[in-house]
PDB file of N, CA and C in Angstrom:
ATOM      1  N   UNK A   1     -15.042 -26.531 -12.674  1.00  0.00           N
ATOM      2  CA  UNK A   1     -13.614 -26.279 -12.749  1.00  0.00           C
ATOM      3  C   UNK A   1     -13.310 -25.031 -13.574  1.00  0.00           C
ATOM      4  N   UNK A   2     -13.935 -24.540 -14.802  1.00  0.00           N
ATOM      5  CA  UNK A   2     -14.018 -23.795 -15.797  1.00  0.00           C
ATOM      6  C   UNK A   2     -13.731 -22.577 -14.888  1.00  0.00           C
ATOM      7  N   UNK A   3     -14.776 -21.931 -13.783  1.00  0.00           N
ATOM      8  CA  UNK A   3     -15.084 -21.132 -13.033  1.00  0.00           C
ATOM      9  C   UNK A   3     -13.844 -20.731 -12.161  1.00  0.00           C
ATOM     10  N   UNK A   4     -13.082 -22.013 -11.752  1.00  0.00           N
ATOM     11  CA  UNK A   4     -12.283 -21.625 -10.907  1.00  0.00           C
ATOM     12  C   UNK A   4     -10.756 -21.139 -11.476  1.00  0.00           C
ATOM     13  N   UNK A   5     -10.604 -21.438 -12.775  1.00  0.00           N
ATOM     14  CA  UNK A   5      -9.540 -20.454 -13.447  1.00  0.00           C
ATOM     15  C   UNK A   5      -9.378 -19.541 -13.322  1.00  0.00           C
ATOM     16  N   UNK A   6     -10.261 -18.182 -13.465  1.00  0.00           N
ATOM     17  CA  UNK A   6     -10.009 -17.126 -13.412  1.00  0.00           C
ATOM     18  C   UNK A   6      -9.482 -16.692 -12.450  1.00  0.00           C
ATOM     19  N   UNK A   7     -10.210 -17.281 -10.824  1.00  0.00           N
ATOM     20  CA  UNK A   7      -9.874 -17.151 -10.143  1.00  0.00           C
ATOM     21  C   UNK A   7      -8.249 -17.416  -9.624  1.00  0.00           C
ATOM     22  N   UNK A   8      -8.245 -18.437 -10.422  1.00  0.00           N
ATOM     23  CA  UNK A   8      -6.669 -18.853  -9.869  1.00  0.00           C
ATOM     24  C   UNK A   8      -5.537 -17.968 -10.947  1.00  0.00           C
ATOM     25  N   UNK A   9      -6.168 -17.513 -11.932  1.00  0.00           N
ATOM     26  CA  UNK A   9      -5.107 -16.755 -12.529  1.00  0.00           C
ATOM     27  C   UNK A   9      -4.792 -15.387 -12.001  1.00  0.00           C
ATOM     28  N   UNK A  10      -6.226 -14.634 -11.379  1.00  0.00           N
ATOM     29  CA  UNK A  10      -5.510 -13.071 -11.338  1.00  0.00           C
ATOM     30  C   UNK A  10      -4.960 -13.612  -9.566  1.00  0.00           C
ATOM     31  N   UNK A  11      -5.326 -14.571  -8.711  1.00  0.00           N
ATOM     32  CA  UNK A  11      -4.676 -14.586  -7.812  1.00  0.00           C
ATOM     33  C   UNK A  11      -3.258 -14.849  -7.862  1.00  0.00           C
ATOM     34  N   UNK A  12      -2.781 -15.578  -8.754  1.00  0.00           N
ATOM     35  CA  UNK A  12      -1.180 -15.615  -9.089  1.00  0.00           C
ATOM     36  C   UNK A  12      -0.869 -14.553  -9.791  1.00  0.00           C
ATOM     37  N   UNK A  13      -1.575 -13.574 -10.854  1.00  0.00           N
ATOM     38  CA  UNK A  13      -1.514 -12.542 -11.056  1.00  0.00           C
ATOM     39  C   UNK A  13      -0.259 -11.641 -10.031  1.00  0.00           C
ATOM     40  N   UNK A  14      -1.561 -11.335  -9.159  1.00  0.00           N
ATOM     41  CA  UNK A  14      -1.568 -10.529  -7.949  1.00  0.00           C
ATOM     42  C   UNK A  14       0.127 -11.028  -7.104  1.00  0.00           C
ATOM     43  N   UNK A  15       0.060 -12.181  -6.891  1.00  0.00           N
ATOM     44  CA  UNK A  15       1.249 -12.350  -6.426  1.00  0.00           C
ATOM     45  C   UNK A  15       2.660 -12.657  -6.862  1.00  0.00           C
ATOM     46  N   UNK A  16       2.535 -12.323  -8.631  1.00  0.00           N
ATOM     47  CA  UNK A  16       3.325 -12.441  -8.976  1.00  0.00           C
ATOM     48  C   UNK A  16       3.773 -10.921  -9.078  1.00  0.00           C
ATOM     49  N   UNK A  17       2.682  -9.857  -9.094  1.00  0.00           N
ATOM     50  CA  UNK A  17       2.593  -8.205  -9.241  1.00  0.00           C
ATOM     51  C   UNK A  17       3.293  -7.757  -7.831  1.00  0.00           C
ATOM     52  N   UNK A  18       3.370  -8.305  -6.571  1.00  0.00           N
ATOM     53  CA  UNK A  18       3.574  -8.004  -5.481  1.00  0.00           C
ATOM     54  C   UNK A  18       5.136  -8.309  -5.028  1.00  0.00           C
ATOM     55  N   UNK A  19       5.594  -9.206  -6.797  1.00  0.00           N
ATOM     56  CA  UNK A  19       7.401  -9.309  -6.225  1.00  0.00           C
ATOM     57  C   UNK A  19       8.461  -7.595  -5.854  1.00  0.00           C
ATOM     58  N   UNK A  20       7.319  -6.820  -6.955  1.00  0.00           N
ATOM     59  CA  UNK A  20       8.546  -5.665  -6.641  1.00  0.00           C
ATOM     60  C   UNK A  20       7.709  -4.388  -6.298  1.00  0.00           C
ATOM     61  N   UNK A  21       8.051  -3.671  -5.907  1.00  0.00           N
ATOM     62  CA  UNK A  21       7.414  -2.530  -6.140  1.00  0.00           C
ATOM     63  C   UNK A  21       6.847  -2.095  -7.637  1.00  0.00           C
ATOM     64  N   UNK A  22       5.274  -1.367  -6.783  1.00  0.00           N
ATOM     65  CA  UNK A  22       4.394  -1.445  -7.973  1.00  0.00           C
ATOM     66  C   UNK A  22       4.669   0.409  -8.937  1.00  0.00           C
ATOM     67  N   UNK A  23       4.920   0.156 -10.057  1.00  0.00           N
ATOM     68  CA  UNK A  23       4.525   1.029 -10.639  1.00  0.00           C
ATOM     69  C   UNK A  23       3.152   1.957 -10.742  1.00  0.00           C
ATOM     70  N   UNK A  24       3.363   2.827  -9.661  1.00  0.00           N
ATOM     71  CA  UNK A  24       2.005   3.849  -9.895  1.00  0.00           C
ATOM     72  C   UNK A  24       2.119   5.237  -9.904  1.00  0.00           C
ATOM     73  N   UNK A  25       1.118   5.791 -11.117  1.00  0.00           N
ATOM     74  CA  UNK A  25       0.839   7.052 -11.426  1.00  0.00           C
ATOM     75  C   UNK A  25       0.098   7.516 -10.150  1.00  0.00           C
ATOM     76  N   UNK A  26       0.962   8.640  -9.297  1.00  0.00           N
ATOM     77  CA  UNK A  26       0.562   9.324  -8.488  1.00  0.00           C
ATOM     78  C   UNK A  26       0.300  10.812  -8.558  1.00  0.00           C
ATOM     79  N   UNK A  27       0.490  10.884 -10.021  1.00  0.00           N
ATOM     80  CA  UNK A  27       0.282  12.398 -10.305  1.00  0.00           C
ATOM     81  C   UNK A  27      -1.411  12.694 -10.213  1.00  0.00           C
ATOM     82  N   UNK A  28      -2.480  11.871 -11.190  1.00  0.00           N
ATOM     83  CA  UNK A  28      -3.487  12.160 -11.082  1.00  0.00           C
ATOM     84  C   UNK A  28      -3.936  12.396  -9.506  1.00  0.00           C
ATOM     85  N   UNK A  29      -3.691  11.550  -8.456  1.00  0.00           N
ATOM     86  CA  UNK A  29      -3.967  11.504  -7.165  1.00  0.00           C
ATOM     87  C   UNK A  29      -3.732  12.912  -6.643  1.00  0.00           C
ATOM     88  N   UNK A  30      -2.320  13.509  -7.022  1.00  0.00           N
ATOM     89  CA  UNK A  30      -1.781  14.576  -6.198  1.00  0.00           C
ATOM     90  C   UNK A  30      -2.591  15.984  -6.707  1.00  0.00           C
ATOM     91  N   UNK A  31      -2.829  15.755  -8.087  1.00  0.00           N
ATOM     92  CA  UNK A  31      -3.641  16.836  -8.933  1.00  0.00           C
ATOM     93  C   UNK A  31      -4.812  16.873  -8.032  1.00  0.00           C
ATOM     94  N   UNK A  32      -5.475  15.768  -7.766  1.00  0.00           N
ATOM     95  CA  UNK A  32      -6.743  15.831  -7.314  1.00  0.00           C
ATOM     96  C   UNK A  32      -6.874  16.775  -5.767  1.00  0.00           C
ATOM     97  N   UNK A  33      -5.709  16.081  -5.139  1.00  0.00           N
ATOM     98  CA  UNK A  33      -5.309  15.956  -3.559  1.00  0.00           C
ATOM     99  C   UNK A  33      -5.511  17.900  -3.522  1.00  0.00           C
ATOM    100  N   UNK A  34      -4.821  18.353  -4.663  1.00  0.00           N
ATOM    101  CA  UNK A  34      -4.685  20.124  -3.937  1.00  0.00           C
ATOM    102  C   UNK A  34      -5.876  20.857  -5.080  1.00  0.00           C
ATOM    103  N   UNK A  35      -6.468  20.150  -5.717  1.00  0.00           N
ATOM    104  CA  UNK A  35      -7.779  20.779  -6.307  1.00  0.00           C
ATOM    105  C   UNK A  35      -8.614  21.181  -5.629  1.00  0.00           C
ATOM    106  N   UNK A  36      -8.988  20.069  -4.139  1.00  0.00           N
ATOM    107  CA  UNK A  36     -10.197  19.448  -3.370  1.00  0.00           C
ATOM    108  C   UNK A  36      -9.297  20.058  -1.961  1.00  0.00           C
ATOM    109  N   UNK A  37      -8.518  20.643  -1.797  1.00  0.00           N
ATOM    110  CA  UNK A  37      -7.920  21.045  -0.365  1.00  0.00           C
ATOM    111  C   UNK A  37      -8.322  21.535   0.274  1.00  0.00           C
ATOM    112  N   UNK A  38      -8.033  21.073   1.857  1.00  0.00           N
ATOM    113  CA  UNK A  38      -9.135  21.300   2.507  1.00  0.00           C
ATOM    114  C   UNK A  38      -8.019  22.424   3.549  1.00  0.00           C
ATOM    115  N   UNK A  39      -6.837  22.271   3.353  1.00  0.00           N
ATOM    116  CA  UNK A  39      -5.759  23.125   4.015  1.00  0.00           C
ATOM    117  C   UNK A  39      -5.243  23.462   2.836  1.00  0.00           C
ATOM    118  N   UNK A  40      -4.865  25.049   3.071  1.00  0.00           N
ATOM    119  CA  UNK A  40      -3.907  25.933   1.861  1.00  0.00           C
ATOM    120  C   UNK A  40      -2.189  25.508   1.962  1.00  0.00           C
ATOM    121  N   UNK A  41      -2.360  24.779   3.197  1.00  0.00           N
ATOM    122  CA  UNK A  41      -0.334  24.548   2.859  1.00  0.00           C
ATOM    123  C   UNK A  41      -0.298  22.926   2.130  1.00  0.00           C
ATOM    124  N   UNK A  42      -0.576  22.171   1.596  1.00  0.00           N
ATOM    125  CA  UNK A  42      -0.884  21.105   0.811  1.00  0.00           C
ATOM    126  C   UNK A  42      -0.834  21.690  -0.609  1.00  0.00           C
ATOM    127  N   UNK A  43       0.485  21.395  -1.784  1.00  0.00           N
ATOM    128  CA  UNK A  43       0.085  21.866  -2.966  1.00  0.00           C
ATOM    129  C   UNK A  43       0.806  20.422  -3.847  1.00  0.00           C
ATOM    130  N   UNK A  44       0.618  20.333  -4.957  1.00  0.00           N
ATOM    131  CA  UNK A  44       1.108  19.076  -5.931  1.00  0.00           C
ATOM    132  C   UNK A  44       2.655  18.754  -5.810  1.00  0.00           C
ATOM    133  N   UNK A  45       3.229  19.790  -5.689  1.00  0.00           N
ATOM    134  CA  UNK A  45       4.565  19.320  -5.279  1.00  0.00           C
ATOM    135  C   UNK A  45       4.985  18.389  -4.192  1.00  0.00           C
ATOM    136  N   UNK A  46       4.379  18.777  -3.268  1.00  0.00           N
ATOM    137  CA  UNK A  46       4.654  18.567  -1.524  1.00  0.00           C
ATOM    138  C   UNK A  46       4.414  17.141  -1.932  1.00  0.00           C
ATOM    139  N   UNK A  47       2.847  17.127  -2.686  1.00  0.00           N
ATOM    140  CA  UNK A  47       2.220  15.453  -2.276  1.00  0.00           C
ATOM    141  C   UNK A  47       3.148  14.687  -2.969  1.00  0.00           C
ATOM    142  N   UNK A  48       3.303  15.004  -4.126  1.00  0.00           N
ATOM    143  CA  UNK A  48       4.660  14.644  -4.962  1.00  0.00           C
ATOM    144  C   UNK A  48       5.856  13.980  -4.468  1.00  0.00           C
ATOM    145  N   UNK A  49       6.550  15.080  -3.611  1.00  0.00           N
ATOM    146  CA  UNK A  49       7.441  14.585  -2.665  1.00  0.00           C
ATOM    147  C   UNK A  49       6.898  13.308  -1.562  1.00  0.00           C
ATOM    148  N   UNK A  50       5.943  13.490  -1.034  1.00  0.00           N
ATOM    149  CA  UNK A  50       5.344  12.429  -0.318  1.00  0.00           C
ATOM    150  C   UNK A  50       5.179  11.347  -0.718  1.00  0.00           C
ATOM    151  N   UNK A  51       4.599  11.144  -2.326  1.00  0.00           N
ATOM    152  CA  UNK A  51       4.405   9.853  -2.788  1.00  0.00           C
ATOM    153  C   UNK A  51       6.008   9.379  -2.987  1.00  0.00           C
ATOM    154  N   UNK A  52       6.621   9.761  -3.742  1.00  0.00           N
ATOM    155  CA  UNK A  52       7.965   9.655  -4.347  1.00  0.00           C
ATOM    156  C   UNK A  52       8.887   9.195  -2.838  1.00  0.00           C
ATOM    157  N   UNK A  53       8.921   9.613  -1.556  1.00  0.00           N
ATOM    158  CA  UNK A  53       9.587   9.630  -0.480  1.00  0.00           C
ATOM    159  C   UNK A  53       9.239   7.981   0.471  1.00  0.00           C
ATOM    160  N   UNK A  54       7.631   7.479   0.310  1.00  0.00           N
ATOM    161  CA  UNK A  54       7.148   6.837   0.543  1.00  0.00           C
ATOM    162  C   UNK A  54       7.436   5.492  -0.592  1.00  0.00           C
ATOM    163  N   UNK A  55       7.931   5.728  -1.867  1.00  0.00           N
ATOM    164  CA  UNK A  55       8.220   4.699  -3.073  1.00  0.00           C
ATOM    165  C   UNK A  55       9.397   4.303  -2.395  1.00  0.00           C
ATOM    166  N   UNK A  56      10.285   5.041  -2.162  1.00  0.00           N
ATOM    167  CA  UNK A  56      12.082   4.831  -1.869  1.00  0.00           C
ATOM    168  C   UNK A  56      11.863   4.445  -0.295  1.00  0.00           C
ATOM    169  N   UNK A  57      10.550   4.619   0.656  1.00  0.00           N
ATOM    170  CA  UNK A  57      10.924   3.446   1.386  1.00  0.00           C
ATOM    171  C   UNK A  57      10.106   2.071   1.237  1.00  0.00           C
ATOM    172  N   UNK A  58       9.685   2.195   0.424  1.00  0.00           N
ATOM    173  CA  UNK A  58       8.968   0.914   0.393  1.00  0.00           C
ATOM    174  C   UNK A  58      10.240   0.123  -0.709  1.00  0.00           C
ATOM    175  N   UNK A  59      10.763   0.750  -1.306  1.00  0.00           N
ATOM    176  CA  UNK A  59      12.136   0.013  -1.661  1.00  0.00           C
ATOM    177  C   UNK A  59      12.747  -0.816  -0.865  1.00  0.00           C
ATOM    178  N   UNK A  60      13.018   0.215   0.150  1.00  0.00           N
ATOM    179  CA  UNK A  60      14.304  -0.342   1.117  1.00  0.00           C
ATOM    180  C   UNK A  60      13.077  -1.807   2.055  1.00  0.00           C
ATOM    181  N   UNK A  61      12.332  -1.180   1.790  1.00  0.00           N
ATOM    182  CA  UNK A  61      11.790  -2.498   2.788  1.00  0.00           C
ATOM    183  C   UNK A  61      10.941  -3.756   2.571  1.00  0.00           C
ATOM    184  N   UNK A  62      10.679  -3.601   1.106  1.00  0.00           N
ATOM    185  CA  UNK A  62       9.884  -4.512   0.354  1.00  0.00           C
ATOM    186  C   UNK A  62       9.603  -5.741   0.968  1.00  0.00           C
ATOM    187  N   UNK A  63      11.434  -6.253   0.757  1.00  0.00           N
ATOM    188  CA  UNK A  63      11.128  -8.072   1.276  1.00  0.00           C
ATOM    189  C   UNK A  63      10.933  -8.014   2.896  1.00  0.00           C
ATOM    190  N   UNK A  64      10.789  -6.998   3.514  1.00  0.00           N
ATOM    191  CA  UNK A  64      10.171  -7.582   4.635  1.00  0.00           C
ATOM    192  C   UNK A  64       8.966  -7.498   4.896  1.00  0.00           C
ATOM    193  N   UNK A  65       8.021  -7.467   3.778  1.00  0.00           N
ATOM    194  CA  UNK A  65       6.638  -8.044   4.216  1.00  0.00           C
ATOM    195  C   UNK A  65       5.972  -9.395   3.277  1.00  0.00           C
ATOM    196  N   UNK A  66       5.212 -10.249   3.528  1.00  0.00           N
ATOM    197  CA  UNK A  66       5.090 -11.442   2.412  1.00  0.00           C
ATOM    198  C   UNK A  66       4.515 -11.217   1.509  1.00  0.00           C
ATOM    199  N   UNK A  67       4.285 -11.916   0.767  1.00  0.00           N
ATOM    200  CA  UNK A  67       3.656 -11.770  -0.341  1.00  0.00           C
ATOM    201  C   UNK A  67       2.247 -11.765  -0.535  1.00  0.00           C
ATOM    202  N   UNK A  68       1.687 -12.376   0.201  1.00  0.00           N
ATOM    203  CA  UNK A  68       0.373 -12.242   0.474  1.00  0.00           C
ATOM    204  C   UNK A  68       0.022 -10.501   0.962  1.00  0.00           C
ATOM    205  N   UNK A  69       0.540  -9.992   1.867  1.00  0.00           N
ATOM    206  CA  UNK A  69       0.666  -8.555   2.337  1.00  0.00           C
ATOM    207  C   UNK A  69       0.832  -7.982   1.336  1.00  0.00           C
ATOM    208  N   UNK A  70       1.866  -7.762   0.445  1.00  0.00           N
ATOM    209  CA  UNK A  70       2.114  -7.290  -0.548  1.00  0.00           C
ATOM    210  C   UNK A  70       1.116  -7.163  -1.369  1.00  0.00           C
ATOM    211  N   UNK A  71       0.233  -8.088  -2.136  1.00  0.00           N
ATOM    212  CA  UNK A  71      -0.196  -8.302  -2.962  1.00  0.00           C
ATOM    213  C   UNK A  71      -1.963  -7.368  -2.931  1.00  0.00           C
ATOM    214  N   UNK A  72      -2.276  -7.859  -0.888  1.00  0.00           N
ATOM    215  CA  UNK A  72      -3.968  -7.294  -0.686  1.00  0.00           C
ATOM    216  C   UNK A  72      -3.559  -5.579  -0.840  1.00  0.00           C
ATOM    217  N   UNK A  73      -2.242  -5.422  -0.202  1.00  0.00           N
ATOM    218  CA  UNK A  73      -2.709  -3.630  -0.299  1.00  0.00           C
ATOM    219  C   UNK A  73      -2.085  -3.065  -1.498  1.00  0.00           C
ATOM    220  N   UNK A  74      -0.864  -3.689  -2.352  1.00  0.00           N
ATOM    221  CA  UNK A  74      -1.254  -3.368  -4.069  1.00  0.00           C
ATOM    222  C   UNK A  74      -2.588  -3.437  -4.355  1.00  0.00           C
ATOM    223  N   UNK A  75      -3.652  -4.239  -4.073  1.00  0.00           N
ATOM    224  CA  UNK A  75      -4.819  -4.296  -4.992  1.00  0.00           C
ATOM    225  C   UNK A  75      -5.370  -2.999  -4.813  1.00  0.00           C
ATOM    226  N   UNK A  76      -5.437  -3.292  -2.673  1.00  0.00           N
ATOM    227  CA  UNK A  76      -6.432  -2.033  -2.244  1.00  0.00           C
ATOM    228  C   UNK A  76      -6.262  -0.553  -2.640  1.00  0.00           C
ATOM    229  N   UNK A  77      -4.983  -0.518  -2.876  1.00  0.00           N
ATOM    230  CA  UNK A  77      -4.854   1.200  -3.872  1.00  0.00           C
ATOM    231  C   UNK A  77      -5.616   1.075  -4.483  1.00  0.00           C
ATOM    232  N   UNK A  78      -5.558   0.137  -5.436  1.00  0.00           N
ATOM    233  CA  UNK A  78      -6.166   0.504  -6.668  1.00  0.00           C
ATOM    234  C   UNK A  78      -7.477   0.384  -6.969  1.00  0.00           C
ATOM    235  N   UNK A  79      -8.578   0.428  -5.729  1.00  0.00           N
ATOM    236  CA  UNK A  79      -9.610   0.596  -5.712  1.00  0.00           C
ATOM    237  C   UNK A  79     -10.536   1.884  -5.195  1.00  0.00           C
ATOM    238  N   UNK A  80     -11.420   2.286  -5.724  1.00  0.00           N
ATOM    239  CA  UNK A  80     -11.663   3.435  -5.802  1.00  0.00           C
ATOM    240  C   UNK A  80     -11.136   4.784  -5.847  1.00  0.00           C
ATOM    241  N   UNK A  81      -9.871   5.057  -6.605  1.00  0.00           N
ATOM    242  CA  UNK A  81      -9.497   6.380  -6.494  1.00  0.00           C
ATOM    243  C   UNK A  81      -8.121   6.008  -7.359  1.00  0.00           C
ATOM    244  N   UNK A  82      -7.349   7.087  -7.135  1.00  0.00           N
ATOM    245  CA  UNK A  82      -6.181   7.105  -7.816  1.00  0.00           C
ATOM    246  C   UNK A  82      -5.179   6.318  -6.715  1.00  0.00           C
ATOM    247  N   UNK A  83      -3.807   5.397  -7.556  1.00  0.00           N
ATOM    248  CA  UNK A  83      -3.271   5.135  -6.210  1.00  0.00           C
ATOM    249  C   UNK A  83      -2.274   5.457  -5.632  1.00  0.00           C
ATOM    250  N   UNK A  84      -1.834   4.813  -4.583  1.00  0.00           N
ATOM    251  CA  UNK A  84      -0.888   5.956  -4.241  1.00  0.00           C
ATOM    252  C   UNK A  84       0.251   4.769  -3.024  1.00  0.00           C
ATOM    253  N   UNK A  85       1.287   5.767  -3.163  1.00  0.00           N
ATOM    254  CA  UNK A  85       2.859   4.702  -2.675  1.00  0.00           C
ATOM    255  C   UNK A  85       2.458   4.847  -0.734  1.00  0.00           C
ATOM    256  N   UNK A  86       1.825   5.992  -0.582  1.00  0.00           N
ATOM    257  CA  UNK A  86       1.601   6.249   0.579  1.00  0.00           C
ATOM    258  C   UNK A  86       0.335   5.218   1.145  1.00  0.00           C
ATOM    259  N   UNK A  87      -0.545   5.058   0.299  1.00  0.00           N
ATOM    260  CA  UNK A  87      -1.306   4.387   0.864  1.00  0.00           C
ATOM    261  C   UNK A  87      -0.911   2.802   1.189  1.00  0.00           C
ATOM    262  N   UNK A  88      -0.062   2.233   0.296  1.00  0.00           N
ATOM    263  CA  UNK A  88       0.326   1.222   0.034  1.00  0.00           C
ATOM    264  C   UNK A  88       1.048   0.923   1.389  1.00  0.00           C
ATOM    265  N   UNK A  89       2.174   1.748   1.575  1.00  0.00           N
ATOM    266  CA  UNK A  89       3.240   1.755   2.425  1.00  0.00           C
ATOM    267  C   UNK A  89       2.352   1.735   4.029  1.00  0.00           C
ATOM    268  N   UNK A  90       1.550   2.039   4.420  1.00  0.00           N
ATOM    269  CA  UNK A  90       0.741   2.367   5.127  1.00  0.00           C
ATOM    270  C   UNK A  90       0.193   1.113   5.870  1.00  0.00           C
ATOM    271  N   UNK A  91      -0.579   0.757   4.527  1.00  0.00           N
ATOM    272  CA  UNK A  91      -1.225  -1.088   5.025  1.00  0.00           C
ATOM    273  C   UNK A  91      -0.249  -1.758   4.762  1.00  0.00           C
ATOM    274  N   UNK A  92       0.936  -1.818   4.092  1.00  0.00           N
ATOM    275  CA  UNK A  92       2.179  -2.898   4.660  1.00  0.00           C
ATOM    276  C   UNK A  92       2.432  -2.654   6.017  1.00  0.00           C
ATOM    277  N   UNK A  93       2.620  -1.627   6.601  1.00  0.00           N
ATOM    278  CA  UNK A  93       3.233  -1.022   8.016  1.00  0.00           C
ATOM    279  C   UNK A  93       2.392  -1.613   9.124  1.00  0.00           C
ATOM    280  N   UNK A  94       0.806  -1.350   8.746  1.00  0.00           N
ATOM    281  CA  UNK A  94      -0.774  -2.211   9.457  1.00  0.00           C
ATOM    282  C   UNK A  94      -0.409  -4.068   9.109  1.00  0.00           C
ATOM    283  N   UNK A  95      -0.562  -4.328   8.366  1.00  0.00           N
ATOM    284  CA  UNK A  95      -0.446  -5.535   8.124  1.00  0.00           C
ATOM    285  C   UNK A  95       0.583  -6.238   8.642  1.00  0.00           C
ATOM    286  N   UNK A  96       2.125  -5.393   8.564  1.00  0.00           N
ATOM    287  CA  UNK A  96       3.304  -5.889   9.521  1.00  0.00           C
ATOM    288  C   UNK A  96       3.006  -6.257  11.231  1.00  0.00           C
ATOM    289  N   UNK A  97       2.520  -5.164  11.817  1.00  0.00           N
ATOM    290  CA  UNK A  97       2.352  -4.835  13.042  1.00  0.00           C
ATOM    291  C   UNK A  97       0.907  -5.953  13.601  1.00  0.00           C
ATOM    292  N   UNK A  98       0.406  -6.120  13.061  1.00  0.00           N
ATOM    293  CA  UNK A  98      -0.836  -6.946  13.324  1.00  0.00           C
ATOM    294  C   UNK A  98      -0.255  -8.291  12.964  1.00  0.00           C
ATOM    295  N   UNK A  99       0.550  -9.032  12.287  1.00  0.00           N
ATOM    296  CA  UNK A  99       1.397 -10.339  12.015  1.00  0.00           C
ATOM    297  C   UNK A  99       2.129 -10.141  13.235  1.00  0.00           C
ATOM    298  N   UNK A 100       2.930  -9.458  13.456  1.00  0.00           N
ATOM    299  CA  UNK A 100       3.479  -8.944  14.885  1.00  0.00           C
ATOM    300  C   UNK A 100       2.735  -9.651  16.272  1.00  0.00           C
ATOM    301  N   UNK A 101       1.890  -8.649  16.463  1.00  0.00           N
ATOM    302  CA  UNK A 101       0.751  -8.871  17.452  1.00  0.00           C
ATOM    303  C   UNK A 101       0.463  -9.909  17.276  1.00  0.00           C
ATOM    304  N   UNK A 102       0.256 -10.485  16.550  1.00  0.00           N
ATOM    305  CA  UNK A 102      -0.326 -12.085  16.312  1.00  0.00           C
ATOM    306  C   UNK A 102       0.803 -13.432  16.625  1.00  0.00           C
ATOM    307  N   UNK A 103       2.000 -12.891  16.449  1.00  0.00           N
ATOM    308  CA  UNK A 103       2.834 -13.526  16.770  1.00  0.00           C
ATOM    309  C   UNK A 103       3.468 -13.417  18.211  1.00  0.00           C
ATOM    310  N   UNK A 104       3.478 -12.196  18.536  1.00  0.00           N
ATOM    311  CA  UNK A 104       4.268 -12.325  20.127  1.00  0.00           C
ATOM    312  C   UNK A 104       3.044 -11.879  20.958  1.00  0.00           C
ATOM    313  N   UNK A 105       1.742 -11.399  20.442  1.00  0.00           N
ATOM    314  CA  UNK A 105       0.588 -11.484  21.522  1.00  0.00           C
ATOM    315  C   UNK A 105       0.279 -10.136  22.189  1.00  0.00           C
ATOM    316  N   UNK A 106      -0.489  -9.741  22.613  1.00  0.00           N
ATOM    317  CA  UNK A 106       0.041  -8.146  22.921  1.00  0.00           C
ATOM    318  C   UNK A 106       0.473  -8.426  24.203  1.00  0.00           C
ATOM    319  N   UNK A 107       1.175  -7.544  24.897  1.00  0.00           N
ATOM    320  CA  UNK A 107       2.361  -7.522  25.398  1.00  0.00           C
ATOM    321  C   UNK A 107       2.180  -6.030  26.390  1.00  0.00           C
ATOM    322  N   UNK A 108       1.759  -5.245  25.929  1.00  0.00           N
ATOM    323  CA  UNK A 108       1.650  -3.667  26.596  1.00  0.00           C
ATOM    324  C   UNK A 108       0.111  -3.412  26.220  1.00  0.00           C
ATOM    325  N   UNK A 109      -0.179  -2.423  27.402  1.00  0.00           N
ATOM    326  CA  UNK A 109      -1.346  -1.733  27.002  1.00  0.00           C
ATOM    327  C   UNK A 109      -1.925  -1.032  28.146  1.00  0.00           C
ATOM    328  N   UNK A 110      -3.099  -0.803  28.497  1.00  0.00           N
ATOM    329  CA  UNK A 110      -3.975  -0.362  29.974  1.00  0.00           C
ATOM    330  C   UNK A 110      -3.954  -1.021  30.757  1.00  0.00           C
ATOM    331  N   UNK A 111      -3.741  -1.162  31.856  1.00  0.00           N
ATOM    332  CA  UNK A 111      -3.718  -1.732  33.122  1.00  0.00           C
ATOM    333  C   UNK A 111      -2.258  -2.507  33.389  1.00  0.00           C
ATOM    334  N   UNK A 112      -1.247  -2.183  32.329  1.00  0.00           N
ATOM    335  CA  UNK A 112       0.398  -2.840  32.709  1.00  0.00           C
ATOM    336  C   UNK A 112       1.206  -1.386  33.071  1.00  0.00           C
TER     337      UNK A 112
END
């Protein structure tokens, strides 16, 4: 039983972290993003704007993904690298669309 605490704490953790939008430093990310550029029109500002543009919609759209959703791609930023509102916003959008699919079935594709 001892063992299974931890577990049950950062998992309520996690879903208690996933009520609002997450506070993240996207500056280190963006520093990195135009250090390592692989195109010259990409500079810290732009990504800046990108992360920051991607926060204000994940505002507007928060409660429409669950909490469980919420909670796996808060973590997944924050693994290996700096994190970021874009990435976040991204696998809510994947994670929406695949609950989707799962619910009404696919519907369109090759051969319709």
């Amino acid at each position: 039983m001892s063992a299974i605490l931890p577990v049950m704490l950062a998992a309520s953790h996690l879903v208690l972290a996933a009520q609002d939008v997450p506070q993240l430093n996207v500056v280190p990310g963006c520093k990195a993003a135009t250090t390592t550029q692989v195109t010259e029109t990409r500079d810290e500002k732009g990504c800046l704007a990108e992360e920051y543009a991607a926060r204000d919609m994940l505002k507007k759209e928060w409660d429409r993904y669950t909490s469980l959703e919420k909670a796996h791609c808060v973590q997944l930023t924050q693994l290996g690298g700096p994190p970021s509102y874009v990435e976040v916003l991204t696998c809510l959008q994947v994670a929406r669309d695949a609950r989707n699919v799962k619910r009404d079935g696919f519907t369109t594709g090759m051969g319709q």
